[in-house]
N, C-alpha and C. Protein backbone atom coordinates (compact mmCIF):
# COMPACT_ATOMS: atom_id res chain seq x y z
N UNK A 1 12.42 -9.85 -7.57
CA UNK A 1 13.01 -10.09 -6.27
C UNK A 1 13.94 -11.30 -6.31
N UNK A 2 14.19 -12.01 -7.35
CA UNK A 2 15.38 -12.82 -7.38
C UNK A 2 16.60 -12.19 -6.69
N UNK A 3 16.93 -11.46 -6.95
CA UNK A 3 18.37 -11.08 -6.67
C UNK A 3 18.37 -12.06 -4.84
N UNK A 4 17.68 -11.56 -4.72
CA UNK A 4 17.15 -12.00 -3.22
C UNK A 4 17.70 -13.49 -2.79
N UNK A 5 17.66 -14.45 -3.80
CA UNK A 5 18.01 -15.66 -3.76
C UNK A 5 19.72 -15.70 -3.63
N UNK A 6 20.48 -14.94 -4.24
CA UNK A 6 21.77 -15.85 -4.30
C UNK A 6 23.03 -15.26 -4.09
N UNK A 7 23.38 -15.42 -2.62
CA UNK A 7 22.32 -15.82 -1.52
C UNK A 7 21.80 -14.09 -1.12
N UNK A 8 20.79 -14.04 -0.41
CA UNK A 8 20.27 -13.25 -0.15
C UNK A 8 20.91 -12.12 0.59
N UNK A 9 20.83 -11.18 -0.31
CA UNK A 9 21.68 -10.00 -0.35
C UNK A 9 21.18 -9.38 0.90
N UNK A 10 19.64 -9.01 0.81
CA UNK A 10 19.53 -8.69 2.75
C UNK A 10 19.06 -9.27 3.11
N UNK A 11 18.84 -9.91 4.24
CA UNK A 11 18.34 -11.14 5.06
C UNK A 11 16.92 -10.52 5.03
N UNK A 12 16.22 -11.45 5.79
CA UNK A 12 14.77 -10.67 5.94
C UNK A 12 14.80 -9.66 6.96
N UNK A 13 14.13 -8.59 7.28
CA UNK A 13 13.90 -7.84 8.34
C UNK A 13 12.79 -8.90 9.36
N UNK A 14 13.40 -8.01 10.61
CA UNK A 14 12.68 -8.92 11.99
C UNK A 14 11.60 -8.58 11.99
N UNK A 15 10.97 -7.30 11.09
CA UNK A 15 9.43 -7.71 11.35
C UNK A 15 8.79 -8.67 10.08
N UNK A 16 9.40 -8.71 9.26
CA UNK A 16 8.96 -9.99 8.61
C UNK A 16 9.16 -11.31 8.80
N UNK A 17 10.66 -11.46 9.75
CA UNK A 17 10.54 -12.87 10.28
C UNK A 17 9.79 -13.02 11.19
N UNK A 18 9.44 -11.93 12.25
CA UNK A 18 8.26 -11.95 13.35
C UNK A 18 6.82 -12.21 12.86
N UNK A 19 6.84 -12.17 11.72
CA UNK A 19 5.37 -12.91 11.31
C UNK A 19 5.05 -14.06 10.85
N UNK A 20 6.00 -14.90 10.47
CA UNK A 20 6.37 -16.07 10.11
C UNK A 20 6.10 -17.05 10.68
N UNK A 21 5.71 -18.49 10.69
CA UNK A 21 4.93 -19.39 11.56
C UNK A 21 6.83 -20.12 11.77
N UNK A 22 6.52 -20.59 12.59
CA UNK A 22 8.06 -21.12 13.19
C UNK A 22 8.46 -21.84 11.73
N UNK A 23 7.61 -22.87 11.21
CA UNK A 23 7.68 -23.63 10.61
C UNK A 23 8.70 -22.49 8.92
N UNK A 24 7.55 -21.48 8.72
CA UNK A 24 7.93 -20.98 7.42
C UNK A 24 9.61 -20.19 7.57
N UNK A 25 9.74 -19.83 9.13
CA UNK A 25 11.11 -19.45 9.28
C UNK A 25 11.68 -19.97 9.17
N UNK A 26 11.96 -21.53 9.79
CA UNK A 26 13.13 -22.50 9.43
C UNK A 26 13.05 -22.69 8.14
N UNK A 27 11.94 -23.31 7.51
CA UNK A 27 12.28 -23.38 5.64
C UNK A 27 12.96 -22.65 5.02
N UNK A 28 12.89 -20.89 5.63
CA UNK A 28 13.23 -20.01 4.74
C UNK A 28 14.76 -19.97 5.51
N UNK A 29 14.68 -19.99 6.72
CA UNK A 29 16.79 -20.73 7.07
C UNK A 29 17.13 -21.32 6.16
N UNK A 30 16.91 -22.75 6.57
CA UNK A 30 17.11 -23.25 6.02
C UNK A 30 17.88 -23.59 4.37
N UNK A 31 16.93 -22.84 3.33
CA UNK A 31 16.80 -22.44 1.78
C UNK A 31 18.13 -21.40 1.90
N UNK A 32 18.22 -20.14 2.89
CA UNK A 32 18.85 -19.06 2.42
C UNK A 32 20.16 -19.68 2.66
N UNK A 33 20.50 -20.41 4.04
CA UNK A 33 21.22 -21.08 4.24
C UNK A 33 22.57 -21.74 3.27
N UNK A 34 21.79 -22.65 2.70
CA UNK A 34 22.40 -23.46 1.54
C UNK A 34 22.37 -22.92 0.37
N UNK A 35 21.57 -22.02 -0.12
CA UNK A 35 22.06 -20.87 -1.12
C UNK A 35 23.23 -20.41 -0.86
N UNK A 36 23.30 -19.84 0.55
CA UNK A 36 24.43 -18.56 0.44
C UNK A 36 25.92 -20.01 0.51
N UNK A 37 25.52 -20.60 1.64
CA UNK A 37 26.97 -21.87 1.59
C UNK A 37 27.32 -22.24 -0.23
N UNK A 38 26.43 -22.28 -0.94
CA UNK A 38 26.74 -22.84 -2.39
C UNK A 38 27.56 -21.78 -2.99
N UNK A 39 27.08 -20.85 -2.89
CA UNK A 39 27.10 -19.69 -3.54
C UNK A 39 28.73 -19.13 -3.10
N UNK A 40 29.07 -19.72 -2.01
CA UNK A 40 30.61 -19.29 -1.44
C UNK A 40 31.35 -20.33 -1.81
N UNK A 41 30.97 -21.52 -2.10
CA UNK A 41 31.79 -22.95 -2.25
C UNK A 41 32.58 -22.80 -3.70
N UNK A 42 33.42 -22.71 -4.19
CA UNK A 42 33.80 -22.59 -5.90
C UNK A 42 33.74 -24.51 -5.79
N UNK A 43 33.54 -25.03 -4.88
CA UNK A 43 33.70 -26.67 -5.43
C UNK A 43 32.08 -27.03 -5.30
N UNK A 44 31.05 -26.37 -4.82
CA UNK A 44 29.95 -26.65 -4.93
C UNK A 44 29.45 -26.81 -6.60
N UNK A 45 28.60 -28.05 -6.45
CA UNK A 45 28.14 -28.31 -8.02
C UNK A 45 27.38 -27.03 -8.82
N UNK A 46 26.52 -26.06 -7.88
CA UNK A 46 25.94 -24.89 -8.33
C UNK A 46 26.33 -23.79 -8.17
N UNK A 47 27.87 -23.55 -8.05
CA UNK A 47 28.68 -22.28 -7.85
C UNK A 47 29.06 -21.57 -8.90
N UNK A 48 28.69 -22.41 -10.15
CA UNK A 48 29.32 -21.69 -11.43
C UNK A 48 27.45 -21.09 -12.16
N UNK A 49 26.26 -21.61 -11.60
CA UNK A 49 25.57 -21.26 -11.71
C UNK A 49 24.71 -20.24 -11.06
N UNK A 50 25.20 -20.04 -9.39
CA UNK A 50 25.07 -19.12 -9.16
C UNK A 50 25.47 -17.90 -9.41
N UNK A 51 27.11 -17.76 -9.83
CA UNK A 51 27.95 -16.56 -10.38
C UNK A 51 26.99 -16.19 -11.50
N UNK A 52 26.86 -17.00 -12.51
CA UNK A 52 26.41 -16.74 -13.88
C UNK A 52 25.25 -16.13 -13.60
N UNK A 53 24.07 -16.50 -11.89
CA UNK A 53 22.93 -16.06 -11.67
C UNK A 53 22.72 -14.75 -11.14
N UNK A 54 23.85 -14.23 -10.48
CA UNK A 54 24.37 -12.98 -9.88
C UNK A 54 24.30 -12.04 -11.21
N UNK A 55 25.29 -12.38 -12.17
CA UNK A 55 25.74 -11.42 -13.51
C UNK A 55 24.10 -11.49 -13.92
N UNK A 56 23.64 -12.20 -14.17
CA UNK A 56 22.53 -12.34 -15.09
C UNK A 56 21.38 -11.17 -14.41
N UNK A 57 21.65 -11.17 -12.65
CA UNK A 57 20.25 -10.34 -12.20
C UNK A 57 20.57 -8.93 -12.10
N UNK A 58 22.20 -8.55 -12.06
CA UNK A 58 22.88 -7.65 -12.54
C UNK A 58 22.31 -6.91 -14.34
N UNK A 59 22.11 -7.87 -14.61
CA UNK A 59 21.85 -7.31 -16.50
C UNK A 59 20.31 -7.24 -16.89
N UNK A 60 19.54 -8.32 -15.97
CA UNK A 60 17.94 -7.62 -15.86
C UNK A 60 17.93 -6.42 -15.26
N UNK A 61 18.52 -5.83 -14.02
CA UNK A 61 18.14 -4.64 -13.43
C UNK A 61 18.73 -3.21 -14.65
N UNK A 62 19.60 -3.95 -15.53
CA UNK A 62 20.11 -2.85 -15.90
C UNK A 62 18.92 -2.78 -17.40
N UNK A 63 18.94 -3.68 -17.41
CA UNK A 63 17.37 -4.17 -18.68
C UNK A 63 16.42 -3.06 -18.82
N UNK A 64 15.88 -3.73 -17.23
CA UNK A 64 14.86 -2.95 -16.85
C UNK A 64 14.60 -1.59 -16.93
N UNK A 65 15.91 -0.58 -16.32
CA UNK A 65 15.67 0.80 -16.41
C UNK A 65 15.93 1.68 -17.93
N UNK A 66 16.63 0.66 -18.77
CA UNK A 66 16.67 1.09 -20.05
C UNK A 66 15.59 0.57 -20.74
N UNK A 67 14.76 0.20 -20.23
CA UNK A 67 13.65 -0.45 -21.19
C UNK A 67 12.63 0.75 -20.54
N UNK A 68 12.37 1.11 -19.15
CA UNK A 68 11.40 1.97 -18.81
C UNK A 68 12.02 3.58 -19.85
N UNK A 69 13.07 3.64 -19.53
CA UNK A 69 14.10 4.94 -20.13
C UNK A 69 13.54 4.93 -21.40
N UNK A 70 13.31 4.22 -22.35
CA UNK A 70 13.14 3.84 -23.69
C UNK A 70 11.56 4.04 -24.11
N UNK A 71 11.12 3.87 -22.60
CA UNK A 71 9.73 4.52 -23.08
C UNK A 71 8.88 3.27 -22.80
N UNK A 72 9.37 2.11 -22.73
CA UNK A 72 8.14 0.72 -22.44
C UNK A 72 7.75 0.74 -20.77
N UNK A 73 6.54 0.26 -20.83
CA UNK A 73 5.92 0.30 -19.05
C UNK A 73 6.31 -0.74 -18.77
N UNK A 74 6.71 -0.72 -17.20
CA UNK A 74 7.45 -1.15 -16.81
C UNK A 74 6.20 -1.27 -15.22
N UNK A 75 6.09 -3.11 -14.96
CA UNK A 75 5.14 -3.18 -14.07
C UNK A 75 5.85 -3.87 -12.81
N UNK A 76 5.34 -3.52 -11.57
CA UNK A 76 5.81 -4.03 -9.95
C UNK A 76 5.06 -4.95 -9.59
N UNK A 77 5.57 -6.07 -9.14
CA UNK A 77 5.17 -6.63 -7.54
C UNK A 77 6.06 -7.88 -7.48
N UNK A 78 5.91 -8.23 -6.24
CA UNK A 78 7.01 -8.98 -5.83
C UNK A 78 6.67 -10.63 -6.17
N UNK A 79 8.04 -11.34 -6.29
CA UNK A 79 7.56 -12.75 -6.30
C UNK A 79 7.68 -13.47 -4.85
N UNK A 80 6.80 -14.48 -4.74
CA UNK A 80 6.83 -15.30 -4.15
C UNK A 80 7.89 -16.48 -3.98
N UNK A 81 9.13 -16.21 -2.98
CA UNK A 81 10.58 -17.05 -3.03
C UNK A 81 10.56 -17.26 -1.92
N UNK A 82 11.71 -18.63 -1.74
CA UNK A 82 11.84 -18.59 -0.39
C UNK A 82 10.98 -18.56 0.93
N UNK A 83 10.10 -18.32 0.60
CA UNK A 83 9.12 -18.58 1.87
C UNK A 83 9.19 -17.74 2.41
N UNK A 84 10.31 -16.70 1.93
CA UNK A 84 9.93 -14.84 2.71
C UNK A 84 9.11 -13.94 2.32
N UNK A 85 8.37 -14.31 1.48
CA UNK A 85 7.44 -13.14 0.87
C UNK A 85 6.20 -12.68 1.77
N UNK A 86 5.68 -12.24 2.20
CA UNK A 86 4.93 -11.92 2.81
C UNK A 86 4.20 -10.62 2.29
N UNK A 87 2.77 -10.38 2.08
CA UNK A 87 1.91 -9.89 1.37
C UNK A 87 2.62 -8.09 2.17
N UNK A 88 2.59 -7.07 1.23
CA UNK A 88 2.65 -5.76 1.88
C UNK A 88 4.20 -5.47 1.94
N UNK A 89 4.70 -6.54 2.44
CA UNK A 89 6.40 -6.73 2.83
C UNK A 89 7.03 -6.75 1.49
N UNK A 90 6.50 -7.69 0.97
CA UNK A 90 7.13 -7.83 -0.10
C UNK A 90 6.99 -6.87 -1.71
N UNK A 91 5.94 -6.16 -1.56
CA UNK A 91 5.53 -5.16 -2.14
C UNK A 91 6.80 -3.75 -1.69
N UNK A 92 6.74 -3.45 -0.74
CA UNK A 92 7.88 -2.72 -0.21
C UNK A 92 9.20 -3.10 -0.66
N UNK A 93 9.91 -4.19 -0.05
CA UNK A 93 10.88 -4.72 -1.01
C UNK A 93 11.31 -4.17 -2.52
N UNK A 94 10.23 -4.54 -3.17
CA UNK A 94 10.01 -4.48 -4.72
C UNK A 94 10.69 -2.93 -4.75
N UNK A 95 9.78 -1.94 -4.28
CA UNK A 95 10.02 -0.69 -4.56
C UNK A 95 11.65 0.06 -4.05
N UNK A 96 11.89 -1.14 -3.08
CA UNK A 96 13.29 -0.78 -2.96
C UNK A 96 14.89 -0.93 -3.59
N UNK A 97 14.16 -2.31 -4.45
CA UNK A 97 14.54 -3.40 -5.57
C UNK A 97 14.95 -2.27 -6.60
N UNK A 98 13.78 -1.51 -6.79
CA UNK A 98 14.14 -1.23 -7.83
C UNK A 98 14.61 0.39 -7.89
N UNK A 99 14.78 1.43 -6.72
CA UNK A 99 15.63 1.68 -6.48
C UNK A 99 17.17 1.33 -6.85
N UNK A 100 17.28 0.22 -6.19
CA UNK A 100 18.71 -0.38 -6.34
C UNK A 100 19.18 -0.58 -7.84
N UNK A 101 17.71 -0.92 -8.96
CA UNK A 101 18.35 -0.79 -10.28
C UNK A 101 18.43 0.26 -10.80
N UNK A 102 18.20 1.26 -10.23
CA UNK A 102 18.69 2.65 -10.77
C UNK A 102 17.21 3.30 -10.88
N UNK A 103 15.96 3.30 -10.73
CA UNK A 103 15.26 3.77 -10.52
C UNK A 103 15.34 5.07 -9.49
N UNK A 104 14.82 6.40 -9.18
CA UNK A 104 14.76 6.81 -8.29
C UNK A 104 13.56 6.88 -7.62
N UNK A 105 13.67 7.06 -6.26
CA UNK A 105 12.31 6.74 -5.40
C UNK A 105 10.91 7.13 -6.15
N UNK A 106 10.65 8.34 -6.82
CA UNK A 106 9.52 8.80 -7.46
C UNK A 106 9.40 7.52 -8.66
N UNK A 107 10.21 7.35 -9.19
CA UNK A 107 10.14 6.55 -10.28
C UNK A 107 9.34 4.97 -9.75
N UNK A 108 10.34 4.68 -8.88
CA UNK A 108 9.57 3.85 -8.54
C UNK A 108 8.43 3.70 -7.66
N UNK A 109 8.16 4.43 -7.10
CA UNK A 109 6.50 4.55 -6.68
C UNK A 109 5.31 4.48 -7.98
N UNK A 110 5.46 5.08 -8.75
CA UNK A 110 4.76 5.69 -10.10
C UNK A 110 4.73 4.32 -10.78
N UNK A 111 5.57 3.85 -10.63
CA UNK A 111 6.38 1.95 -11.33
C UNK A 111 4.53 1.24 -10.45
N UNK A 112 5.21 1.25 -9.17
CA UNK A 112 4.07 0.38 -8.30
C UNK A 112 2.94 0.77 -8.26
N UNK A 113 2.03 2.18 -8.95
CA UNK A 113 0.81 2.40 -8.26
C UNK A 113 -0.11 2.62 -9.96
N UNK A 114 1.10 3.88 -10.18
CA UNK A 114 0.10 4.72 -11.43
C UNK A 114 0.58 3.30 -12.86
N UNK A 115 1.83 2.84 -13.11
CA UNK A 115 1.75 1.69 -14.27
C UNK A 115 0.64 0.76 -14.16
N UNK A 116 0.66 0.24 -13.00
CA UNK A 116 -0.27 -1.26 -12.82
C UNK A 116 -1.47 -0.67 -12.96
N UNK A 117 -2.25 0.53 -13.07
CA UNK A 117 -3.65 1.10 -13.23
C UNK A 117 -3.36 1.09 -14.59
N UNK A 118 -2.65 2.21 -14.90
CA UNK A 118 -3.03 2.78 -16.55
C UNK A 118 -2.44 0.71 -17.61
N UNK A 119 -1.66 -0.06 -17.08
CA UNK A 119 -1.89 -0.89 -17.88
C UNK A 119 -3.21 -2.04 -17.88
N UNK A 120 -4.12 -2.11 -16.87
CA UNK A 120 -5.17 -2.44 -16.68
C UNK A 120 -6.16 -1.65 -17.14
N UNK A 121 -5.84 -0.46 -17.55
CA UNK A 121 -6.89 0.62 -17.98
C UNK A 121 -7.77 1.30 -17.62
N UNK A 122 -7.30 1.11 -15.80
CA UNK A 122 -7.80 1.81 -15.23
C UNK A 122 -7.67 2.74 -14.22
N UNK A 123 -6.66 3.61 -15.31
CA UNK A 123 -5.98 4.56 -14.38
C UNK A 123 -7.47 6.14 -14.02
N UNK A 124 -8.34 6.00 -14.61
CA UNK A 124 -9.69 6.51 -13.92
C UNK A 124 -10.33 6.43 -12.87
N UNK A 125 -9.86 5.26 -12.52
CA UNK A 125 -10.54 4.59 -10.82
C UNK A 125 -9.55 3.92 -9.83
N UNK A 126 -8.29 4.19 -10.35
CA UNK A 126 -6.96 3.41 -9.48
C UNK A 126 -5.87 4.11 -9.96
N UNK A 127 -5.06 3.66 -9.30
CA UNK A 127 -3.13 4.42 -9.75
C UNK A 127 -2.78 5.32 -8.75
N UNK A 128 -3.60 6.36 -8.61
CA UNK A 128 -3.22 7.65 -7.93
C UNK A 128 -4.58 8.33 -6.55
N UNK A 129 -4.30 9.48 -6.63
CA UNK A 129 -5.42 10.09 -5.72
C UNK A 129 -6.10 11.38 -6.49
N UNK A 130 -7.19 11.29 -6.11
CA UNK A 130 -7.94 11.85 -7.01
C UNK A 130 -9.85 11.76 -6.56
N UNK A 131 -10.28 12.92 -7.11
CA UNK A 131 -11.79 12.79 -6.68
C UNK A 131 -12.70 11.55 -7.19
N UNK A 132 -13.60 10.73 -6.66
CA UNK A 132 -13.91 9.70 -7.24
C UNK A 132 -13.05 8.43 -7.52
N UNK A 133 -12.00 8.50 -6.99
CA UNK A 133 -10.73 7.58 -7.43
C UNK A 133 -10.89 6.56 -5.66
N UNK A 134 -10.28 5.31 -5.81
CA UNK A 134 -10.46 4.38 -4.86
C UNK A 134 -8.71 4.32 -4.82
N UNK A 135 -8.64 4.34 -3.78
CA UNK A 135 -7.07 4.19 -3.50
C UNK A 135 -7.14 4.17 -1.79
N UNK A 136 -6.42 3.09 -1.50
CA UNK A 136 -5.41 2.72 -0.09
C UNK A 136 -4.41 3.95 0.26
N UNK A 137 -4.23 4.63 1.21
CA UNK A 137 -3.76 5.87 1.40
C UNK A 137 -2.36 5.33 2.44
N UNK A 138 -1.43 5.10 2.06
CA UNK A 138 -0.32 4.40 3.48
C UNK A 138 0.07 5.56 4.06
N UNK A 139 0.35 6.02 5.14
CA UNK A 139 0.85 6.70 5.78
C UNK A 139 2.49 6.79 6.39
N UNK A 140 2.99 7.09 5.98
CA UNK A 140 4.77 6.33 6.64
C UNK A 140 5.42 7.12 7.38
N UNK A 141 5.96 7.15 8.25
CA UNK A 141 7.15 8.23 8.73
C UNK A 141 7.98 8.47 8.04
N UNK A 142 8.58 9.42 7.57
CA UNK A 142 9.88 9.79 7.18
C UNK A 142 9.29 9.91 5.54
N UNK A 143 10.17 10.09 4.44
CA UNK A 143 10.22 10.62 3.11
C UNK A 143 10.56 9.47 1.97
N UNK A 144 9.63 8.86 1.61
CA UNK A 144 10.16 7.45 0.69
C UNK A 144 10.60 8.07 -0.92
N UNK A 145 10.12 9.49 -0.97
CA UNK A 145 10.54 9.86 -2.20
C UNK A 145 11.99 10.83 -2.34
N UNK A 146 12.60 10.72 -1.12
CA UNK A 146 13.86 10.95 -0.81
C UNK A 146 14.89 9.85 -0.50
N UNK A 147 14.29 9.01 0.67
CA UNK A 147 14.73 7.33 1.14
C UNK A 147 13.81 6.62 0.96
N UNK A 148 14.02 5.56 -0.39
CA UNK A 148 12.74 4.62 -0.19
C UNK A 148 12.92 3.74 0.55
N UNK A 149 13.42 3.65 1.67
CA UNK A 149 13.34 2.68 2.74
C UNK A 149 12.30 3.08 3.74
N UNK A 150 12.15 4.58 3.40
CA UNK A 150 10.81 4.82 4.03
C UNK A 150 9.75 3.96 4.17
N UNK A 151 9.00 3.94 3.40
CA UNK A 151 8.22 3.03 2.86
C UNK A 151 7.96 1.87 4.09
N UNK A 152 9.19 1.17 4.74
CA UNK A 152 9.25 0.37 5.81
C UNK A 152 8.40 0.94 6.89
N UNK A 153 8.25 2.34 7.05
CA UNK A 153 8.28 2.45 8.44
C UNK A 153 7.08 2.85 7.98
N UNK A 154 6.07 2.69 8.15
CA UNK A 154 4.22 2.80 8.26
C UNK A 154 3.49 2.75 9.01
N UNK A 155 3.03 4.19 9.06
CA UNK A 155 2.01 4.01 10.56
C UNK A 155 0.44 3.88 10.96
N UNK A 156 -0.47 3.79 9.30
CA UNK A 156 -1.43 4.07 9.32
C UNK A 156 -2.16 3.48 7.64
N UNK A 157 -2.51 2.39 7.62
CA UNK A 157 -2.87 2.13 6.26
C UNK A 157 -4.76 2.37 6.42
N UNK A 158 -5.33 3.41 4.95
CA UNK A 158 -6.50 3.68 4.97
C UNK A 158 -6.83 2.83 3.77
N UNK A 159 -8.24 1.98 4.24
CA UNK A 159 -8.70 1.34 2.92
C UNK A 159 -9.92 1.74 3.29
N UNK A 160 -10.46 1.31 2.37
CA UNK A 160 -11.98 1.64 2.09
C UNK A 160 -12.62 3.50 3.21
N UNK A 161 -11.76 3.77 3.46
CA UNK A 161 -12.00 5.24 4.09
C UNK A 161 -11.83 5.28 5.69
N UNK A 162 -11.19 3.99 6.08
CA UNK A 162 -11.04 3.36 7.23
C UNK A 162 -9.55 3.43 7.75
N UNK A 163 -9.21 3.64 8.71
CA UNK A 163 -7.70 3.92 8.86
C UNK A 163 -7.02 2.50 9.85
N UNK A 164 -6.39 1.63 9.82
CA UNK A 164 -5.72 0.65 10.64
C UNK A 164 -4.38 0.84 10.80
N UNK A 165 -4.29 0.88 12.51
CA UNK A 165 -2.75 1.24 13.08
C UNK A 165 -2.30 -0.28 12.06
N UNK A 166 -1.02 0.25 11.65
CA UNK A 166 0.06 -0.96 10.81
C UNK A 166 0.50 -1.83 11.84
N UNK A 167 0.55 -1.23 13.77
CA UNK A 167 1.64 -2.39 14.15
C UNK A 167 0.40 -3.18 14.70
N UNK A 168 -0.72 -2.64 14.83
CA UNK A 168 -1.57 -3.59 15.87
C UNK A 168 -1.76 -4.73 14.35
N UNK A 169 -1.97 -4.78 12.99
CA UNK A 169 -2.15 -5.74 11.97
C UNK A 169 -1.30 -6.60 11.96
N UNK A 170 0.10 -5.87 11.62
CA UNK A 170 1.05 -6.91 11.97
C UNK A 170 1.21 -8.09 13.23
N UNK A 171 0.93 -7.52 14.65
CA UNK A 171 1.21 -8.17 15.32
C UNK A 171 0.16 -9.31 16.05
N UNK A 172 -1.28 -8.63 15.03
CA UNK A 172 -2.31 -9.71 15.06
C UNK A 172 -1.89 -10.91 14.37
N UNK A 173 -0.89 -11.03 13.56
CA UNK A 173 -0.34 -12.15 12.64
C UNK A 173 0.97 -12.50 13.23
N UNK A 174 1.36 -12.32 13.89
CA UNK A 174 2.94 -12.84 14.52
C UNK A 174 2.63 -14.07 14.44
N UNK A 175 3.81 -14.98 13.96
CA UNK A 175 3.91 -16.07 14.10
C UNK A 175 3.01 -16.91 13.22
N UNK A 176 2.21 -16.45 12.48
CA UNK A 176 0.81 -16.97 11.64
C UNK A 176 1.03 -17.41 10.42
N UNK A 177 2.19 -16.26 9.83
CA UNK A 177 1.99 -16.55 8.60
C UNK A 177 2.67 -17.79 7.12
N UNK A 178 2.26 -18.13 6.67
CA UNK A 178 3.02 -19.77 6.44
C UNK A 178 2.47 -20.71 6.96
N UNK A 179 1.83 -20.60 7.76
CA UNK A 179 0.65 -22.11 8.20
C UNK A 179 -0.23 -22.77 7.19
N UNK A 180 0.30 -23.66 7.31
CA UNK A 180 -0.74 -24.74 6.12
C UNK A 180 -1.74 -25.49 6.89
């Protein structure tokens, strides 16, 4: 999720700034702020390092899908930047991330669920769905293996065999999250 930094190619979505404690929103202003101003300045001291940081996240994404192409596993989840990350959100992101490096939606689902099992070794009891298998079931509107922006729109996450509306969770946390 670097790319994210310089400067941030999509801003955050409003339901991730709507969960944000006032405090973690301004930081993350703030940060994206003076990224993106540097990042436009050619007289800024870090303008020749941001360009070089642009090309560079340009040549990991292209890394990446020739390294999965090539046959090496290739594992998801998002980093922690900026003070926008937010647990679930930023997992989504990821899968859209990598979309954008040339992944296609199936690919990258399979990237986020079934790699991170079978390289833990435990694609027997995690990764996928299956009898005896433990898996979080998301529910989404619309087709993420057609638009993975799908993925955003979620109406029903099942854990442990339990189903929770997505907006009543979210909006139990408005404003919460980022509090120290």
């Amino acid at each position: 999720m670097w790319e994210e930094l310089v400067p941030p190619k999509h801003p955050l979505a409003a339901r991730v700034l709507a969960v944000l404690s006032p405090e973690a929103r301004k930081a993350y202003a703030a940060k994206t702020e003076m990224l993106t101003r540097e990042s436009l300045d050619a007289h800024s001291a870090s303008f020749d390092q941001t360009q070089r940081f642009k090309k560079m996240i340009q040549l990991e994404m292209q890394f990446e899908v020739a390294f999965a192409r090539a046959g090496g596993m290739f594992l998801a989840g998002p980093d922690g930047v900026v003070g926008g990350d937010v647990a679930g959100f930023g997992d989504q992101r990821e899968l859209e991330l990598l979309v954008e490096a040339g992944f296609t939606p199936v690919e990258a689902i399979h990237i986020a669920t079934w790699n991170g099992a079978k390289f833990l070794r435990q694609e027997d009891h995690i990764g996928s769905l299956g009898v005896d298998k433990q898996a979080d079931i998301v529910i989404v509107r619309g087709d993420p293996t057609r638009n993975i922006r799908d993925v955003e729109q979620v109406e029903v996450v099942f854990k442990d065999g339990v189903g929770y509306d997505s907006k009543r969770l979210i909006e139990s946390v408005r404003g919460l999250v980022g509090i120290r």
